[in-house]
PDB file of N, CA and C in Angstrom:
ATOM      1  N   UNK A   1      34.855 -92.870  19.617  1.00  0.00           N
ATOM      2  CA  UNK A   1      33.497 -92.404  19.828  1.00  0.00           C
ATOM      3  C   UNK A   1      33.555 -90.980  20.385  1.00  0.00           C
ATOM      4  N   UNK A   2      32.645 -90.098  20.415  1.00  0.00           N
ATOM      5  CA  UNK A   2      32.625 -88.988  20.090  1.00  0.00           C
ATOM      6  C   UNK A   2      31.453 -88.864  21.391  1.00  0.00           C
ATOM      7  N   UNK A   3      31.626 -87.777  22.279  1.00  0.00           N
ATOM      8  CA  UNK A   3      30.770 -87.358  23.580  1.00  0.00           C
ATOM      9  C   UNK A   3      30.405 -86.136  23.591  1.00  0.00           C
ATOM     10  N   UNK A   4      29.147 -85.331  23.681  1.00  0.00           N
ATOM     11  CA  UNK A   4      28.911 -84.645  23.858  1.00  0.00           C
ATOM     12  C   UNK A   4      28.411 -84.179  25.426  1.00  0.00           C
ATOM     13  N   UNK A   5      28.753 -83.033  26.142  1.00  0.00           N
ATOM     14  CA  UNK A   5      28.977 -82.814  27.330  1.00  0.00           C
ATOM     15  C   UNK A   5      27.478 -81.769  27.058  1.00  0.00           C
ATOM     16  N   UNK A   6      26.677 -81.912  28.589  1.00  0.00           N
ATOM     17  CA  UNK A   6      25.324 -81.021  28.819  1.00  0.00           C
ATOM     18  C   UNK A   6      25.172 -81.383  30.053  1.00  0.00           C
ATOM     19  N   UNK A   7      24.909 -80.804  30.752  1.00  0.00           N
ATOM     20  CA  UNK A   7      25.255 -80.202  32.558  1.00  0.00           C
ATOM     21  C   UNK A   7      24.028 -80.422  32.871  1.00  0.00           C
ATOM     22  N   UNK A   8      23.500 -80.513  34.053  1.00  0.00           N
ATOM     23  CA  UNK A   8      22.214 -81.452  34.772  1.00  0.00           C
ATOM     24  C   UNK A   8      21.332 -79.810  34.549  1.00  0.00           C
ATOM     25  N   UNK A   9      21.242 -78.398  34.478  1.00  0.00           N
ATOM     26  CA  UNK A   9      21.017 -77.549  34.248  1.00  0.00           C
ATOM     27  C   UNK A   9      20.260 -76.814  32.454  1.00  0.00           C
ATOM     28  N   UNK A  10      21.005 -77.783  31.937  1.00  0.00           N
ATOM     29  CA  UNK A  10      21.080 -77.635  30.587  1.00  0.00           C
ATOM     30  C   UNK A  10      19.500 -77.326  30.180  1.00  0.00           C
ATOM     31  N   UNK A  11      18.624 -78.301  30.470  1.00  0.00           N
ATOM     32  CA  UNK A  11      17.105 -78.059  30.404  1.00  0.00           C
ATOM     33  C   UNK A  11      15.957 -76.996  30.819  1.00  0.00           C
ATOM     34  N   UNK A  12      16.785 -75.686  31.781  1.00  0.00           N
ATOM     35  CA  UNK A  12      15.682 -74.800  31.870  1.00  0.00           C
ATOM     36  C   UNK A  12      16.921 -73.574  32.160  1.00  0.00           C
ATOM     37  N   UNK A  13      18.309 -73.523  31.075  1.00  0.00           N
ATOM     38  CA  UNK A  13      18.420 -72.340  30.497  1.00  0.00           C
ATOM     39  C   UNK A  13      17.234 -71.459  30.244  1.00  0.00           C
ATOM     40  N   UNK A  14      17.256 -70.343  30.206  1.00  0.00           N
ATOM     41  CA  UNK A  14      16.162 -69.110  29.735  1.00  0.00           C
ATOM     42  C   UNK A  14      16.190 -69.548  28.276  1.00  0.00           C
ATOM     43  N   UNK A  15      17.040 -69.846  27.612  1.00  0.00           N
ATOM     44  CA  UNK A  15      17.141 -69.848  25.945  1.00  0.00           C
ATOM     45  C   UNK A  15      15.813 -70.950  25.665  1.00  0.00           C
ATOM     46  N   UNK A  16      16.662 -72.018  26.146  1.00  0.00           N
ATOM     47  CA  UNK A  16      15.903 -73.089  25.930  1.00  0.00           C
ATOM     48  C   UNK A  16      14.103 -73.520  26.589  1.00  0.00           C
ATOM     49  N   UNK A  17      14.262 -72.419  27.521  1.00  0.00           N
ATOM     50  CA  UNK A  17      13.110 -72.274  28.485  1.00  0.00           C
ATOM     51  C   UNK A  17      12.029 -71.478  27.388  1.00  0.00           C
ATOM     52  N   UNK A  18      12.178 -70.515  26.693  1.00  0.00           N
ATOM     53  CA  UNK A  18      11.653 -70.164  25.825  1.00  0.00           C
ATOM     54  C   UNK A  18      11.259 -70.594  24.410  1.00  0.00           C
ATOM     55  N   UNK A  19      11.950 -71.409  23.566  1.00  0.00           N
ATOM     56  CA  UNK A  19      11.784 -72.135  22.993  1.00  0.00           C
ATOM     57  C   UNK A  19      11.102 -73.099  23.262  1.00  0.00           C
ATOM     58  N   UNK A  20      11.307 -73.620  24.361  1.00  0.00           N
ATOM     59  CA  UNK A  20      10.088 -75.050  24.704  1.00  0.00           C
ATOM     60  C   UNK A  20       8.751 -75.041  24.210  1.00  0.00           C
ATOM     61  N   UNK A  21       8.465 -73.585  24.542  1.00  0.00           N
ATOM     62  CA  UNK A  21       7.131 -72.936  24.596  1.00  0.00           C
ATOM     63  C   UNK A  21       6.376 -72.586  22.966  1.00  0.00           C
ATOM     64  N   UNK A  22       7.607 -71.733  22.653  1.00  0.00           N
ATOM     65  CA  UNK A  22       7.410 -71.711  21.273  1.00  0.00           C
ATOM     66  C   UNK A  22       7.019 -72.793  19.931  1.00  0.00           C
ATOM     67  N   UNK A  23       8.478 -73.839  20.528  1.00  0.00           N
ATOM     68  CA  UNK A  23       8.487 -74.738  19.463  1.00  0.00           C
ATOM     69  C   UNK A  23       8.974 -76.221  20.424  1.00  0.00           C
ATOM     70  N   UNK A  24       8.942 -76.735  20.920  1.00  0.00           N
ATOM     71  CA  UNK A  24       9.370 -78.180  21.744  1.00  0.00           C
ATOM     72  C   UNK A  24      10.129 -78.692  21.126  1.00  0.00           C
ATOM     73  N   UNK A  25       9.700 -79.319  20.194  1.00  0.00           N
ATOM     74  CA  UNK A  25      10.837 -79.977  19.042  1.00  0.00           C
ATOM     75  C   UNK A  25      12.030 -79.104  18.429  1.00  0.00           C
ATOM     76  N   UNK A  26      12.602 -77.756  18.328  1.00  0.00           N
ATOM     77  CA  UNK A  26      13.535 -77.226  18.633  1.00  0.00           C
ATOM     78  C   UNK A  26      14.475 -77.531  19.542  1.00  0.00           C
ATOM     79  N   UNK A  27      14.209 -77.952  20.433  1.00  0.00           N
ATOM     80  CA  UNK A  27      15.468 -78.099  21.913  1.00  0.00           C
ATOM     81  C   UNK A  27      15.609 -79.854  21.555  1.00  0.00           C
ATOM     82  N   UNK A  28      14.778 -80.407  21.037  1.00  0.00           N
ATOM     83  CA  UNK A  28      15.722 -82.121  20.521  1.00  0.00           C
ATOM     84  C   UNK A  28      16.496 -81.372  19.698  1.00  0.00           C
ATOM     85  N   UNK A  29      16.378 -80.539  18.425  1.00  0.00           N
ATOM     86  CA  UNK A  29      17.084 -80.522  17.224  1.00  0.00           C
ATOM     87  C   UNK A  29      18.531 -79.615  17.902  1.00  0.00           C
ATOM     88  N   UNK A  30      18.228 -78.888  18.708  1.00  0.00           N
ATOM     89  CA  UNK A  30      19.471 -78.387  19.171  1.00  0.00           C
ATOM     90  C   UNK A  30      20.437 -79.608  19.804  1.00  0.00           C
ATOM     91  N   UNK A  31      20.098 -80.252  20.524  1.00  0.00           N
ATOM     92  CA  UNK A  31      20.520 -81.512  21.039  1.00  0.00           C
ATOM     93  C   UNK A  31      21.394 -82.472  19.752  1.00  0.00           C
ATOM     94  N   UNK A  32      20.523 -82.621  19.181  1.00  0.00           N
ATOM     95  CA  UNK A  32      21.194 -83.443  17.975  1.00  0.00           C
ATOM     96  C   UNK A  32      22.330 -82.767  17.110  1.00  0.00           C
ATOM     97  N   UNK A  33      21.612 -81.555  17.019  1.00  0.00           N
ATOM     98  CA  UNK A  33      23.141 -80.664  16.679  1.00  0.00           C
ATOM     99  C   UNK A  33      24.153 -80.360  17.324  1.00  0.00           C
ATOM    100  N   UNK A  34      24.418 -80.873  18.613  1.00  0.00           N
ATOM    101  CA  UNK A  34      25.379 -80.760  19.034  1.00  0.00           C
ATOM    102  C   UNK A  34      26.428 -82.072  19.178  1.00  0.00           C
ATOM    103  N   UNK A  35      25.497 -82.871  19.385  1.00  0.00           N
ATOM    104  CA  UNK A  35      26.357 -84.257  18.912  1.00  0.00           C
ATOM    105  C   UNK A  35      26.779 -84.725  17.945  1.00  0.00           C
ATOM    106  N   UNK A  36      25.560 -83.879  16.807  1.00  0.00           N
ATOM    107  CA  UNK A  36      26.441 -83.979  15.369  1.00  0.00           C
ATOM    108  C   UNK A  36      27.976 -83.325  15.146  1.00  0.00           C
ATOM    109  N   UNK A  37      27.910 -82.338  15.651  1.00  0.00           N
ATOM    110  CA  UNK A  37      28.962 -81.300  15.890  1.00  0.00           C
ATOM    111  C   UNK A  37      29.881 -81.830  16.498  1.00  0.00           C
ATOM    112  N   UNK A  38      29.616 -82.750  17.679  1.00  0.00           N
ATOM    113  CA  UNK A  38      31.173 -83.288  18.106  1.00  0.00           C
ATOM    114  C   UNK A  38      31.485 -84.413  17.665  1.00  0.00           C
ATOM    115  N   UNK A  39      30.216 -85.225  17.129  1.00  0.00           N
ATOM    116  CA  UNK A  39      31.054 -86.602  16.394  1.00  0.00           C
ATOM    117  C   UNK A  39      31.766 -86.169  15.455  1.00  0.00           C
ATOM    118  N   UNK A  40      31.279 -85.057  14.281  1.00  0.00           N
ATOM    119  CA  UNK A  40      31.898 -84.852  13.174  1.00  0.00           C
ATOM    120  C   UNK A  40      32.818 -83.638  13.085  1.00  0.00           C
ATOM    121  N   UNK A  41      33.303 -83.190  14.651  1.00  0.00           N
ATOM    122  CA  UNK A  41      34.488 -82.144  14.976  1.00  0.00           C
ATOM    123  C   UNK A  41      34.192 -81.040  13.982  1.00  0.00           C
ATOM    124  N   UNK A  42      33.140 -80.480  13.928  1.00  0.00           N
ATOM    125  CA  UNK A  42      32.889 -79.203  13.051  1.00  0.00           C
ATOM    126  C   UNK A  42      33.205 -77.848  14.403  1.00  0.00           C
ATOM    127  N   UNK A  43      33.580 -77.903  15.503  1.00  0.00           N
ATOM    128  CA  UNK A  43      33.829 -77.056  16.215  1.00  0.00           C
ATOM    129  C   UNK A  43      32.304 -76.328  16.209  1.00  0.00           C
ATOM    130  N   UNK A  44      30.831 -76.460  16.581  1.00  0.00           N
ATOM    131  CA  UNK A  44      30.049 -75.896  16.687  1.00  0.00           C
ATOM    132  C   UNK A  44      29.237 -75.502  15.232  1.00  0.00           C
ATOM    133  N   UNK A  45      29.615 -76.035  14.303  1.00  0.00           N
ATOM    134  CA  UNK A  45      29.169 -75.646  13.145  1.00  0.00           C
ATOM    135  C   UNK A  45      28.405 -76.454  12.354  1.00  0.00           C
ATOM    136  N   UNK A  46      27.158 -76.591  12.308  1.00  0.00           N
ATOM    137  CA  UNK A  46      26.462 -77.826  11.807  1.00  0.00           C
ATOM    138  C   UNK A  46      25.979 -77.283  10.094  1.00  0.00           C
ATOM    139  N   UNK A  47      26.373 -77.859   8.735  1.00  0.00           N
ATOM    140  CA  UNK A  47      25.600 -77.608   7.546  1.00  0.00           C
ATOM    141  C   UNK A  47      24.244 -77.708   7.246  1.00  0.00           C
ATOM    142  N   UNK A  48      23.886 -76.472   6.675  1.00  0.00           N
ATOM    143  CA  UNK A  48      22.515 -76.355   6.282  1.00  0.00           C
ATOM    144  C   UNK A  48      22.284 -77.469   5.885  1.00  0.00           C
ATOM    145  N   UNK A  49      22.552 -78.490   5.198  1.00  0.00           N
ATOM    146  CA  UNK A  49      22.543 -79.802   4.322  1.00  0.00           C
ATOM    147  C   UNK A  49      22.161 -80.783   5.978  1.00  0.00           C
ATOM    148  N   UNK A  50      23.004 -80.506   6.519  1.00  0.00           N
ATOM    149  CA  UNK A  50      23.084 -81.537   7.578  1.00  0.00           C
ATOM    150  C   UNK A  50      22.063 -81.078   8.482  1.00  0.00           C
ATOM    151  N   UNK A  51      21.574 -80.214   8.719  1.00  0.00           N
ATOM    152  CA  UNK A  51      20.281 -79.709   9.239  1.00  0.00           C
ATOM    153  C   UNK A  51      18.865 -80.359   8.351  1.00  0.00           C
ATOM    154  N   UNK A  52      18.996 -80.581   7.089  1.00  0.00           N
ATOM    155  CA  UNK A  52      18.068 -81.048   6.268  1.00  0.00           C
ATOM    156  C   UNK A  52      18.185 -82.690   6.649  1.00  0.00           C
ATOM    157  N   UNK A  53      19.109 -83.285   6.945  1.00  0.00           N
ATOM    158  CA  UNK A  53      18.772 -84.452   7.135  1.00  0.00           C
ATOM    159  C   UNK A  53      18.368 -84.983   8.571  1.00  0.00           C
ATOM    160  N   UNK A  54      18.943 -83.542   9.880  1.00  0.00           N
ATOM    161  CA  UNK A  54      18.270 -83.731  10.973  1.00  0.00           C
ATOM    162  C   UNK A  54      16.586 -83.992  10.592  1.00  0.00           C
ATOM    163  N   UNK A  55      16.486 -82.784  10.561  1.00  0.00           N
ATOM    164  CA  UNK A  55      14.797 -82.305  10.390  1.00  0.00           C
ATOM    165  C   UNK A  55      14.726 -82.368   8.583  1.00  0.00           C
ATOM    166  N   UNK A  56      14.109 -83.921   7.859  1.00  0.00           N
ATOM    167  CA  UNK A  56      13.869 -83.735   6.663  1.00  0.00           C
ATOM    168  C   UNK A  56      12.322 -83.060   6.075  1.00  0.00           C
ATOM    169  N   UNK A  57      11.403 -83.004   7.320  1.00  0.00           N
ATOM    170  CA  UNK A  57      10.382 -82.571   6.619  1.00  0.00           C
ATOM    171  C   UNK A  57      10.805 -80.225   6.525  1.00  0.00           C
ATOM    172  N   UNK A  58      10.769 -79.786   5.675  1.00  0.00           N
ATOM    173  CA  UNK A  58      10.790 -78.480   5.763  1.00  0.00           C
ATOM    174  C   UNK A  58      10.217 -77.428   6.550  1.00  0.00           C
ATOM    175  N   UNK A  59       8.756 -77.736   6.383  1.00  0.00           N
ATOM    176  CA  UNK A  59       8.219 -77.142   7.302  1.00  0.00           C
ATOM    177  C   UNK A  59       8.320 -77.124   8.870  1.00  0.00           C
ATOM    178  N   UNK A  60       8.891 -78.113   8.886  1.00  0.00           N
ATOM    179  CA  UNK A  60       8.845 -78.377  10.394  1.00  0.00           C
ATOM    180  C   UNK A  60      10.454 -77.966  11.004  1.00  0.00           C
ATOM    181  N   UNK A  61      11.568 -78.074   9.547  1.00  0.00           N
ATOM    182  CA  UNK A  61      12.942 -77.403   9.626  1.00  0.00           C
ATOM    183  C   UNK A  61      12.494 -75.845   9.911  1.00  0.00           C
ATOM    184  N   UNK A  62      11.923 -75.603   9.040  1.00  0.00           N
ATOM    185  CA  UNK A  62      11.798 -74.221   9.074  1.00  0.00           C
ATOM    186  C   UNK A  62      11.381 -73.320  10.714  1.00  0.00           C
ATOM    187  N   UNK A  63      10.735 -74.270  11.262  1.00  0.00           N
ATOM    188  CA  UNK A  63       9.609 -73.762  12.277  1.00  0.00           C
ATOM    189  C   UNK A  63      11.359 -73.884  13.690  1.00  0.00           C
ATOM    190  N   UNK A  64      11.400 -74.746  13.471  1.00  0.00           N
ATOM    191  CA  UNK A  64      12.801 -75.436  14.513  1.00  0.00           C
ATOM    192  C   UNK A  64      13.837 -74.329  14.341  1.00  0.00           C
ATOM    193  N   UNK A  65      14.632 -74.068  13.298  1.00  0.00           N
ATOM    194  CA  UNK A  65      15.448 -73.226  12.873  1.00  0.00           C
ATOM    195  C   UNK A  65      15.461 -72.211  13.241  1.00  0.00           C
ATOM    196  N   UNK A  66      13.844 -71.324  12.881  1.00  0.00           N
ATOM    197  CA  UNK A  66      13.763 -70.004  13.406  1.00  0.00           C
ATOM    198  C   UNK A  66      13.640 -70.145  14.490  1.00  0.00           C
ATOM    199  N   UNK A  67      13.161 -70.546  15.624  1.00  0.00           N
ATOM    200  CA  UNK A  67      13.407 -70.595  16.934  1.00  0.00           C
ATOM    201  C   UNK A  67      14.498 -71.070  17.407  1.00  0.00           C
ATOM    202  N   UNK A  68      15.244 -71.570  16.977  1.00  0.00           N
ATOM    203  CA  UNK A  68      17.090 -71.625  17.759  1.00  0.00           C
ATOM    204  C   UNK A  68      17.701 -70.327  17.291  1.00  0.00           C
ATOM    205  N   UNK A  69      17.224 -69.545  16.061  1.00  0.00           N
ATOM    206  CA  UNK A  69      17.672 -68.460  15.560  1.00  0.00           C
ATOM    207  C   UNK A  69      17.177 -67.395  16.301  1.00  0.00           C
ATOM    208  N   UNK A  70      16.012 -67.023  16.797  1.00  0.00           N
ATOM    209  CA  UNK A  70      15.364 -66.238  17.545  1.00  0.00           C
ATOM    210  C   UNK A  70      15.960 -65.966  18.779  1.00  0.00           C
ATOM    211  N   UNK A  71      16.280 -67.340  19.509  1.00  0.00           N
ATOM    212  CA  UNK A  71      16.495 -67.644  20.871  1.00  0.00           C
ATOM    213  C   UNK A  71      18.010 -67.223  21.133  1.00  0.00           C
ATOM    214  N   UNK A  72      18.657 -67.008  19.961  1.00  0.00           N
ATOM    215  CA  UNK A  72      19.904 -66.826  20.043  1.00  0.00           C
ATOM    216  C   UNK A  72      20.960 -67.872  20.561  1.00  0.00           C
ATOM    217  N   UNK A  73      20.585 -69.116  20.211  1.00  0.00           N
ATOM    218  CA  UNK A  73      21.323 -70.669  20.736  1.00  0.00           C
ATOM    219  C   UNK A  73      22.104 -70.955  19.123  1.00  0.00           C
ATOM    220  N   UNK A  74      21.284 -70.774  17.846  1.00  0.00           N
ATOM    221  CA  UNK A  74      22.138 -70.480  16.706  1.00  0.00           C
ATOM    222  C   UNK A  74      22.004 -69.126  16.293  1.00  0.00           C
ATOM    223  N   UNK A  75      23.250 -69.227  15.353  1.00  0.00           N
ATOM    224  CA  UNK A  75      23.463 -68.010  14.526  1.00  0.00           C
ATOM    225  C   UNK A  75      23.602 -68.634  13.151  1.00  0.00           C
ATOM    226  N   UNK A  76      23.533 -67.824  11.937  1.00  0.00           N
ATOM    227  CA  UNK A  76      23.551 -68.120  10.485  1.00  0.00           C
ATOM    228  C   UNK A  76      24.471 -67.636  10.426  1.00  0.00           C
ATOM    229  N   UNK A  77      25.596 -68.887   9.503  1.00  0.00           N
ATOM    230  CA  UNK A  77      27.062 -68.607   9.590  1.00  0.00           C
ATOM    231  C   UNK A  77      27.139 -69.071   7.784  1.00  0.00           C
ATOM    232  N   UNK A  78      26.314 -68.252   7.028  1.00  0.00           N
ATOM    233  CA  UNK A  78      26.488 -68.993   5.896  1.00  0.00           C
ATOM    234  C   UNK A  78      25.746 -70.110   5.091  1.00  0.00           C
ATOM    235  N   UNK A  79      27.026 -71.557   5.013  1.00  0.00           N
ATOM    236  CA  UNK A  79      26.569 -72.483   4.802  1.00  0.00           C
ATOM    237  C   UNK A  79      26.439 -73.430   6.184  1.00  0.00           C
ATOM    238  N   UNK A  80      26.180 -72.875   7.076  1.00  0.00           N
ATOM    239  CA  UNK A  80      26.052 -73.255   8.313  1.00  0.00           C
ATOM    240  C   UNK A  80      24.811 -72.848   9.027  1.00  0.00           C
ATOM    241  N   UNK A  81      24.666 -73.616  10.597  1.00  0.00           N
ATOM    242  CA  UNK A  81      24.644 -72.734  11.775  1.00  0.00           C
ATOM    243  C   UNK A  81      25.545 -72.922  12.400  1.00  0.00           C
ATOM    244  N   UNK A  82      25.728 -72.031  13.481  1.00  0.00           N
ATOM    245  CA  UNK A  82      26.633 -72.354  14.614  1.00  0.00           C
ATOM    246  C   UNK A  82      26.004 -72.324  15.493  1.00  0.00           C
ATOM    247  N   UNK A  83      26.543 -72.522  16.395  1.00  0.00           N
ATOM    248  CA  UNK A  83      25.943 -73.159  17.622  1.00  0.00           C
ATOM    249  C   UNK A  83      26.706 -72.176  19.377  1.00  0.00           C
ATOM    250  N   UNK A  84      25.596 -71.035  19.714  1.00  0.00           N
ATOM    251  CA  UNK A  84      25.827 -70.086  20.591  1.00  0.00           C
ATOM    252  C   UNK A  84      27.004 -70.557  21.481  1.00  0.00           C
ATOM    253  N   UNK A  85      28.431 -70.480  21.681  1.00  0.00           N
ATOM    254  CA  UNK A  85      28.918 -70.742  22.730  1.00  0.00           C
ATOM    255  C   UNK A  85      29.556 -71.994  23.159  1.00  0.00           C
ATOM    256  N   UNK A  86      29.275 -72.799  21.508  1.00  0.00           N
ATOM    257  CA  UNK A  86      29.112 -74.058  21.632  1.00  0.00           C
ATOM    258  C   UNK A  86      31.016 -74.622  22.261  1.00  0.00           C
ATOM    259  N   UNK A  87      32.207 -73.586  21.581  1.00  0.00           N
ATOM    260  CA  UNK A  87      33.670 -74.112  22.066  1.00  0.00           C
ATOM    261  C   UNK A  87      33.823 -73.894  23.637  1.00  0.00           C
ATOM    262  N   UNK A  88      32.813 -73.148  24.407  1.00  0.00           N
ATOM    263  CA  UNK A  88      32.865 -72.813  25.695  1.00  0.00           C
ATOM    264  C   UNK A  88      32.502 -74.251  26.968  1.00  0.00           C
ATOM    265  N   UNK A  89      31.536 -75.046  25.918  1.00  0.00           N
ATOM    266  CA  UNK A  89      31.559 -75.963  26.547  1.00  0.00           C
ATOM    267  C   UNK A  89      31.356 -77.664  26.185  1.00  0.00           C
ATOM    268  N   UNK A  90      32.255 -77.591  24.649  1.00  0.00           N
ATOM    269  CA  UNK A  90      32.451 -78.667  24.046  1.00  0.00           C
ATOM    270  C   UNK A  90      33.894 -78.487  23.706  1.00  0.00           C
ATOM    271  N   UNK A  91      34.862 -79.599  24.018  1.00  0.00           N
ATOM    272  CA  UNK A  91      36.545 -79.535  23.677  1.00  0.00           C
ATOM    273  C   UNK A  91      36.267 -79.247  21.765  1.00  0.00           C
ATOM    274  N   UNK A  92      37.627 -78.555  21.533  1.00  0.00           N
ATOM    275  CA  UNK A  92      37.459 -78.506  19.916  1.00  0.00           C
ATOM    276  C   UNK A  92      37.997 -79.630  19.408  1.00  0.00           C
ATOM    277  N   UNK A  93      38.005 -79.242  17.871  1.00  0.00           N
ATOM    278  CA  UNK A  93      38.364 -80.252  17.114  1.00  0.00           C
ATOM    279  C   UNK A  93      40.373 -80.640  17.185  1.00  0.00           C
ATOM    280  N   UNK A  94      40.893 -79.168  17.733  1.00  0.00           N
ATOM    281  CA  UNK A  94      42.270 -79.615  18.040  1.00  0.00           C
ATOM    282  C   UNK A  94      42.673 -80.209  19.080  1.00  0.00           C
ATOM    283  N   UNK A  95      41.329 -79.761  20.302  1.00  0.00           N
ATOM    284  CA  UNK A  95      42.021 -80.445  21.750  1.00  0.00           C
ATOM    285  C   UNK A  95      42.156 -81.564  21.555  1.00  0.00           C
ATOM    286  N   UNK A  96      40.913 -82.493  21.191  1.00  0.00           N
ATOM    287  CA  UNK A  96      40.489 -83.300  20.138  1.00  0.00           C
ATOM    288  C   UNK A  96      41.564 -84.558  19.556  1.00  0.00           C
ATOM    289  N   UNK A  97      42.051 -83.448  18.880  1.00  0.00           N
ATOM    290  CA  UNK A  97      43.344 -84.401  18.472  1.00  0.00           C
ATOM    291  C   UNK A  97      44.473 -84.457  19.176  1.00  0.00           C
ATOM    292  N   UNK A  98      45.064 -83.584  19.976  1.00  0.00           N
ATOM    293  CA  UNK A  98      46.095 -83.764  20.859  1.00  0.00           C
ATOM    294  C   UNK A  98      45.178 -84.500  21.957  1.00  0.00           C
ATOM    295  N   UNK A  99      44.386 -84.647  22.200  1.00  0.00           N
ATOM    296  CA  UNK A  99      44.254 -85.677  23.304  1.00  0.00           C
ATOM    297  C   UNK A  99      44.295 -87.321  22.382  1.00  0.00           C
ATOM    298  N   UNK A 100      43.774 -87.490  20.929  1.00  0.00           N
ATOM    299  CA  UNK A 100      43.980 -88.967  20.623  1.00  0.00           C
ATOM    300  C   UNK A 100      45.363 -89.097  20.166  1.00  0.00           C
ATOM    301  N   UNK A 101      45.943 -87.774  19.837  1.00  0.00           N
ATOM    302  CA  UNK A 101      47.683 -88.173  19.735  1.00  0.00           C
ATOM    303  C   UNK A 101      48.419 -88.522  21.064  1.00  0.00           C
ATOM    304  N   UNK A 102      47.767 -87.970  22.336  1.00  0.00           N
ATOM    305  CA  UNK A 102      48.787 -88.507  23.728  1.00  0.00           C
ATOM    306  C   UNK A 102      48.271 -89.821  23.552  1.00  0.00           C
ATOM    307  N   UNK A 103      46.400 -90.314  23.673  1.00  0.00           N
ATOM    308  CA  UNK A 103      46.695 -91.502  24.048  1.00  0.00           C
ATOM    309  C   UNK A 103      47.023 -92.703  23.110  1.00  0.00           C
ATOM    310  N   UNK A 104      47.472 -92.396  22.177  1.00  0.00           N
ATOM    311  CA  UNK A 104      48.101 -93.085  21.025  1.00  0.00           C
ATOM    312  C   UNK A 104      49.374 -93.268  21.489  1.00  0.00           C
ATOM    313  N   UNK A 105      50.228 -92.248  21.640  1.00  0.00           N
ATOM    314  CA  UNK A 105      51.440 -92.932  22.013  1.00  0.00           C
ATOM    315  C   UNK A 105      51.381 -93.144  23.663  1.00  0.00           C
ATOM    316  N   UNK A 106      50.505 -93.240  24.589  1.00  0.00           N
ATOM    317  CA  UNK A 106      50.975 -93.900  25.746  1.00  0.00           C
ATOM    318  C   UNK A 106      50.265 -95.180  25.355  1.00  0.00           C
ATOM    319  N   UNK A 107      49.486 -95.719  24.801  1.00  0.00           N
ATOM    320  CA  UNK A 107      49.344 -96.619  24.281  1.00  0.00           C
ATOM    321  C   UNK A 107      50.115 -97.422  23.674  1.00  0.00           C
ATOM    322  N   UNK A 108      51.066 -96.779  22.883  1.00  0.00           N
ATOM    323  CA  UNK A 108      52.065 -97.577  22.160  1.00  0.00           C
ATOM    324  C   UNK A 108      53.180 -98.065  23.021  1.00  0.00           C
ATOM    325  N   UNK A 109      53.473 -96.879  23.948  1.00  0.00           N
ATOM    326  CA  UNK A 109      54.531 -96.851  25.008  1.00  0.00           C
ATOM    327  C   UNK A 109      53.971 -97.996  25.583  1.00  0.00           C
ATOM    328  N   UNK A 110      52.729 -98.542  26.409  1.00  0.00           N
ATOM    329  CA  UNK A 110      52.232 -99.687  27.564  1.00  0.00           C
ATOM    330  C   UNK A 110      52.382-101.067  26.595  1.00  0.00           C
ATOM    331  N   UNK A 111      51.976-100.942  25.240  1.00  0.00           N
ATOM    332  CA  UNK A 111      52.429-101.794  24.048  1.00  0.00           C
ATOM    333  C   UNK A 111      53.811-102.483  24.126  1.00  0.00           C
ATOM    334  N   UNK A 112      54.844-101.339  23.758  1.00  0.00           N
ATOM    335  CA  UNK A 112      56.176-101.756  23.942  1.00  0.00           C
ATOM    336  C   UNK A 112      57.046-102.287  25.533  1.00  0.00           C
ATOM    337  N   UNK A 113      55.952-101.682  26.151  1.00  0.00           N
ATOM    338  CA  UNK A 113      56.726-102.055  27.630  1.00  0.00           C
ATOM    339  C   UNK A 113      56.139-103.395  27.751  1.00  0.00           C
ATOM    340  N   UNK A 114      55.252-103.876  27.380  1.00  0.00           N
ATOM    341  CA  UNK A 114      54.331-105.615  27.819  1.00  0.00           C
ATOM    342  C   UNK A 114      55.245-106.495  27.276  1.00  0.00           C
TER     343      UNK A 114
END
């Protein structure tokens, strides 16, 4: 299972403090993009595609989008967004794996020692 980390602070950033105002439903969709992002180890990078199935109605993608884009919380990376800062305070997709490769083999190790 896959955790996304957000600090008791997280809710009245200036970024997000501004957006509220603008658009409310922006700061869930940022939210969801970030957990999408760490269940599916994209290192901060969520697909336009996968943004369409966050937010399927358009208009209302559209309205969300430009205000994480405005706010400077995403950037347009393409076939992406990314997500402002997002490796600064989400482990990547390699720590990621060297942490399920240690506890794999101390696992195996407490395995073989029982």
């Amino acid at each position: 299972m896959a955790w996304a980390r957000l600090d008791d602070s997280f809710y009245d950033h200036p970024k997000l403090l501004r957006i509220a105002r603008a658009c409310p439903s922006a700061g869930f969709l940022h939210v969801r993009a970030i957990t999408y992002c760490c269940k599916h180890l994209t290192d901060g990078r969520v697909t336009k595609h996968a943004v369409e199935s966050l937010v399927p109605v358009q208009r209302d993608r559209d309205e969300q989008v430009g205000a994480l884009l405005e706010a400077g919380l995403w950037y347009d990376d393409g076939d992406a967004y990314a997500i402002h800062d997002f490796q600064d305070y989400q482990p990547t997709r390699d720590e990621i794996a060297e942490k399920r490769r240690k506890d794999r083999e101390r696992k195996a190790r407490e395995r073989a020692a029982a």
